[in-house]
Protein backbone atom coordinates (compact mmCIF):
# COMPACT_ATOMS: atom_id res chain seq x y z
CA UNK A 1 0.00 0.00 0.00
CA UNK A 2 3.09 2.50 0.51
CA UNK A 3 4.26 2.09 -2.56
CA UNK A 4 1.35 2.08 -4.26
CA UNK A 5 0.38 5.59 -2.89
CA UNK A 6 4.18 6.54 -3.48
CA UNK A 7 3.52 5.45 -7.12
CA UNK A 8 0.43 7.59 -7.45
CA UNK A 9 1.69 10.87 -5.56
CA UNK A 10 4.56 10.60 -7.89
CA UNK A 11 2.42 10.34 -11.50
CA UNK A 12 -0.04 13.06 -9.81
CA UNK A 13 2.22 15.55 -8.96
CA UNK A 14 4.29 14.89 -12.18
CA UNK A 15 1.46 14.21 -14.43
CA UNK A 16 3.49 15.35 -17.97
CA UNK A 17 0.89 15.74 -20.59
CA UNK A 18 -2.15 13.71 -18.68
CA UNK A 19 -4.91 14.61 -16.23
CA UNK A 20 -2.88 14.38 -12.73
CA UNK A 21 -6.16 11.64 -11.51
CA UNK A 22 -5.48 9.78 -14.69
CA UNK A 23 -1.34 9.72 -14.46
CA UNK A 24 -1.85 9.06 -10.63
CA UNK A 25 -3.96 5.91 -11.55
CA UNK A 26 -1.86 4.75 -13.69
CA UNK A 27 0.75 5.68 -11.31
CA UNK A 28 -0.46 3.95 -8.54
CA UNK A 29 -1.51 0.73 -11.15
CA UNK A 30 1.82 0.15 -12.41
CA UNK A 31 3.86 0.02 -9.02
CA UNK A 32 1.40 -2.42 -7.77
CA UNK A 33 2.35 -4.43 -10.92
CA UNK A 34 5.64 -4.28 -10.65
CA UNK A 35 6.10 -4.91 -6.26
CA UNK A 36 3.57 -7.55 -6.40
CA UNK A 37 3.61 -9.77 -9.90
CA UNK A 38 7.31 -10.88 -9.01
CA UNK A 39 6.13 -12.15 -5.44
CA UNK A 40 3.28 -13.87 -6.66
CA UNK A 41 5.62 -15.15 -9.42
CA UNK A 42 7.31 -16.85 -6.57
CA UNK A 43 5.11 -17.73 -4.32
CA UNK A 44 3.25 -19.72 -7.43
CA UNK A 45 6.64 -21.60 -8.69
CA UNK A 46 7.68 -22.34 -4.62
CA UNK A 47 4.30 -23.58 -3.48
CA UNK A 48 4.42 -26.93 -4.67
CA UNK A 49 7.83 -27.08 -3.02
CA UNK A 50 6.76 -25.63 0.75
CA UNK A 51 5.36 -28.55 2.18
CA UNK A 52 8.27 -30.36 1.73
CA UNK A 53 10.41 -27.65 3.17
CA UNK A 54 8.04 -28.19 6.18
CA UNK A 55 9.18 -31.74 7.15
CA UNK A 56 13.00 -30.40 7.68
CA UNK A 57 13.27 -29.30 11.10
CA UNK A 58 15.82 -26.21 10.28
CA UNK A 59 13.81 -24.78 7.65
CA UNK A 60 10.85 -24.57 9.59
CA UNK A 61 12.44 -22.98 12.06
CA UNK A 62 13.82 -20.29 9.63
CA UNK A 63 10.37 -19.96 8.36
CA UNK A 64 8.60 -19.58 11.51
CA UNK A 65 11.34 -16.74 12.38
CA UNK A 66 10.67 -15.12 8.94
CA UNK A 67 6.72 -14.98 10.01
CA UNK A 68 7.91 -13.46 12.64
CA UNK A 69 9.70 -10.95 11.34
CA UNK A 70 7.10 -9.95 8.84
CA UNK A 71 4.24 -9.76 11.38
CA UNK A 72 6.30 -7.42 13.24
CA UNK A 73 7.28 -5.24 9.71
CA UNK A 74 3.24 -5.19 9.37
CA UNK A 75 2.82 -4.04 12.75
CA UNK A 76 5.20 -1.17 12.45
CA UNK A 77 3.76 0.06 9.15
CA UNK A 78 -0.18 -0.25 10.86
CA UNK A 79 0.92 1.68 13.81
CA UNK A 80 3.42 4.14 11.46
CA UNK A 81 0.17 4.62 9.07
CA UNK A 82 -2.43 5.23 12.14
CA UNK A 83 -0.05 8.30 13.57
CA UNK A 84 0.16 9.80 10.24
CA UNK A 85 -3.36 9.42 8.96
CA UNK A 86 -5.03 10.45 12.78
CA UNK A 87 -2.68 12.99 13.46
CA UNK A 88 -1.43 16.19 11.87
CA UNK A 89 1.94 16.72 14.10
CA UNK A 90 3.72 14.41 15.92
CA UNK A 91 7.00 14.88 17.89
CA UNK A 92 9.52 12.85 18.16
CA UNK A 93 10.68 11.80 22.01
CA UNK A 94 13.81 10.36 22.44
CA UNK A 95 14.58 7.51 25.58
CA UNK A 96 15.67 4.34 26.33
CA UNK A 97 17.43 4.19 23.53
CA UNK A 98 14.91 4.39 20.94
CA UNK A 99 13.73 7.63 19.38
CA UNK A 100 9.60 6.86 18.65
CA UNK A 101 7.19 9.57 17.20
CA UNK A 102 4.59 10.76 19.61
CA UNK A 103 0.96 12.05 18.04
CA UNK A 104 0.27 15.72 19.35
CA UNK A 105 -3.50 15.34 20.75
CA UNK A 106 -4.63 18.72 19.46
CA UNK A 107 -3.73 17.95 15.88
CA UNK A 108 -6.28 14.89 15.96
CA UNK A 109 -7.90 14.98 12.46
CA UNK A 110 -11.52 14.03 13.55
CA UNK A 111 -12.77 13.01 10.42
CA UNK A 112 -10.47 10.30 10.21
CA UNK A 113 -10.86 9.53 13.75
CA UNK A 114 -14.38 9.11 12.74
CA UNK A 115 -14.08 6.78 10.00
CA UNK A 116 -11.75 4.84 11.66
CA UNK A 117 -13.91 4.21 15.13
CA UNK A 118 -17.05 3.58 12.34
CA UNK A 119 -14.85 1.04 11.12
CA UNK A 120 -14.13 -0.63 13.91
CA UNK A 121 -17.12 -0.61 15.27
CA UNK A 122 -18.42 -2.27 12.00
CA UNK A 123 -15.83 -5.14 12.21
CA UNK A 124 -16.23 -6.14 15.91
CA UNK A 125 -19.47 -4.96 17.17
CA UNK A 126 -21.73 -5.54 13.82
CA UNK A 127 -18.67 -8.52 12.33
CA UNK A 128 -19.07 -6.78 8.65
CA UNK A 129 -16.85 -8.28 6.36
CA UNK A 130 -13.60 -6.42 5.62
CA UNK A 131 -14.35 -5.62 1.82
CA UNK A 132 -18.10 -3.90 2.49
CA UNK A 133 -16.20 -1.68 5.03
CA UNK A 134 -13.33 -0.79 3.08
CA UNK A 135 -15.33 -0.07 0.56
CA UNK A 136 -17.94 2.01 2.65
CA UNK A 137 -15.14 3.78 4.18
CA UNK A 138 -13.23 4.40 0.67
CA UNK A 139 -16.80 6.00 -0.34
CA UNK A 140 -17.17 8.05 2.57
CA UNK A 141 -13.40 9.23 2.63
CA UNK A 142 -13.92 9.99 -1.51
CA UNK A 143 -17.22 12.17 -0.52
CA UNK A 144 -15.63 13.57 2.80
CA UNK A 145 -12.63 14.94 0.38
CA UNK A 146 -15.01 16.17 -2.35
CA UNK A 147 -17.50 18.18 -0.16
CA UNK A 148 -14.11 19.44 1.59
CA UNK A 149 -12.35 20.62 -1.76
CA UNK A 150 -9.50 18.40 -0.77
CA UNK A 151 -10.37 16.21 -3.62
């Protein structure tokens, strides 16, 4: 999803001789293409290979770290992605020997804080599926953004 976005900020604010929605699309379109065909590329040739990888003890073992690892990578990125999209500032504290970004509470961006809560709330209080509320949420962020001008 980073890239993808990085993709389409890129095409829109460089659109050359096309719309900036229409380069940002296509933007956005082709660096999903290109991060994600060559995994599934892989994951297709290597699947009919993984279950016998799972009957030798030390490759299981590297393979349960390497879950590991990427749980944690998705972690960071949710948590990373929440900050930025409920927050305007956030300052960064320094301790322990880690340096972590802190959200400011009064640049809260409600609207999001909104959607986000709605969401939730949809998922484990009403147990909608994941794809009606991303997709109720994508239309109510598109509509939120147009009656705003941000869009």
């Amino acid at each position: 999803m980073v890239t993808q976005f990085v993709g389409f900020m890129g095409a829109f604010r460089a659109p050359g001789s096309l719309n900036p929605l229409l380069a940002g699309t296509l933007g956005g379109l082709l660096t999903t293409w290109v991060t994600f065909t060559p995994c599934f590329l892989w994951i297709f040739v290597g699947a009919p290979f993984v279950e016998t990888l799972r009957s030798n003890k030390a490759l299981s073992a590297a393979l349960a770290t390497i879950t590991a690892a990427v749980v944690g990578v998705i972690l960071n990125l949710a948590v990373w992605f929440a900050l930025h999209v409920l927050f305007g500032a956030l300052r960064e504290v320094k301790g322990f020997g880690m340096t972590f970004d802190v959200p400011v509470p009064s640049s809260v961006n409600i609207a999001s804080l909104v959607l986000t809560l709605g969401a939730l709330l949809a998922v484990f209080r009403f147990k909608i599926g994941m794809l009606p509320v991303l997709a109720g949420c994508s239309i109510l962020g598109l509509l939120y953004g147009m009656a705003t001008g941000a869009i």
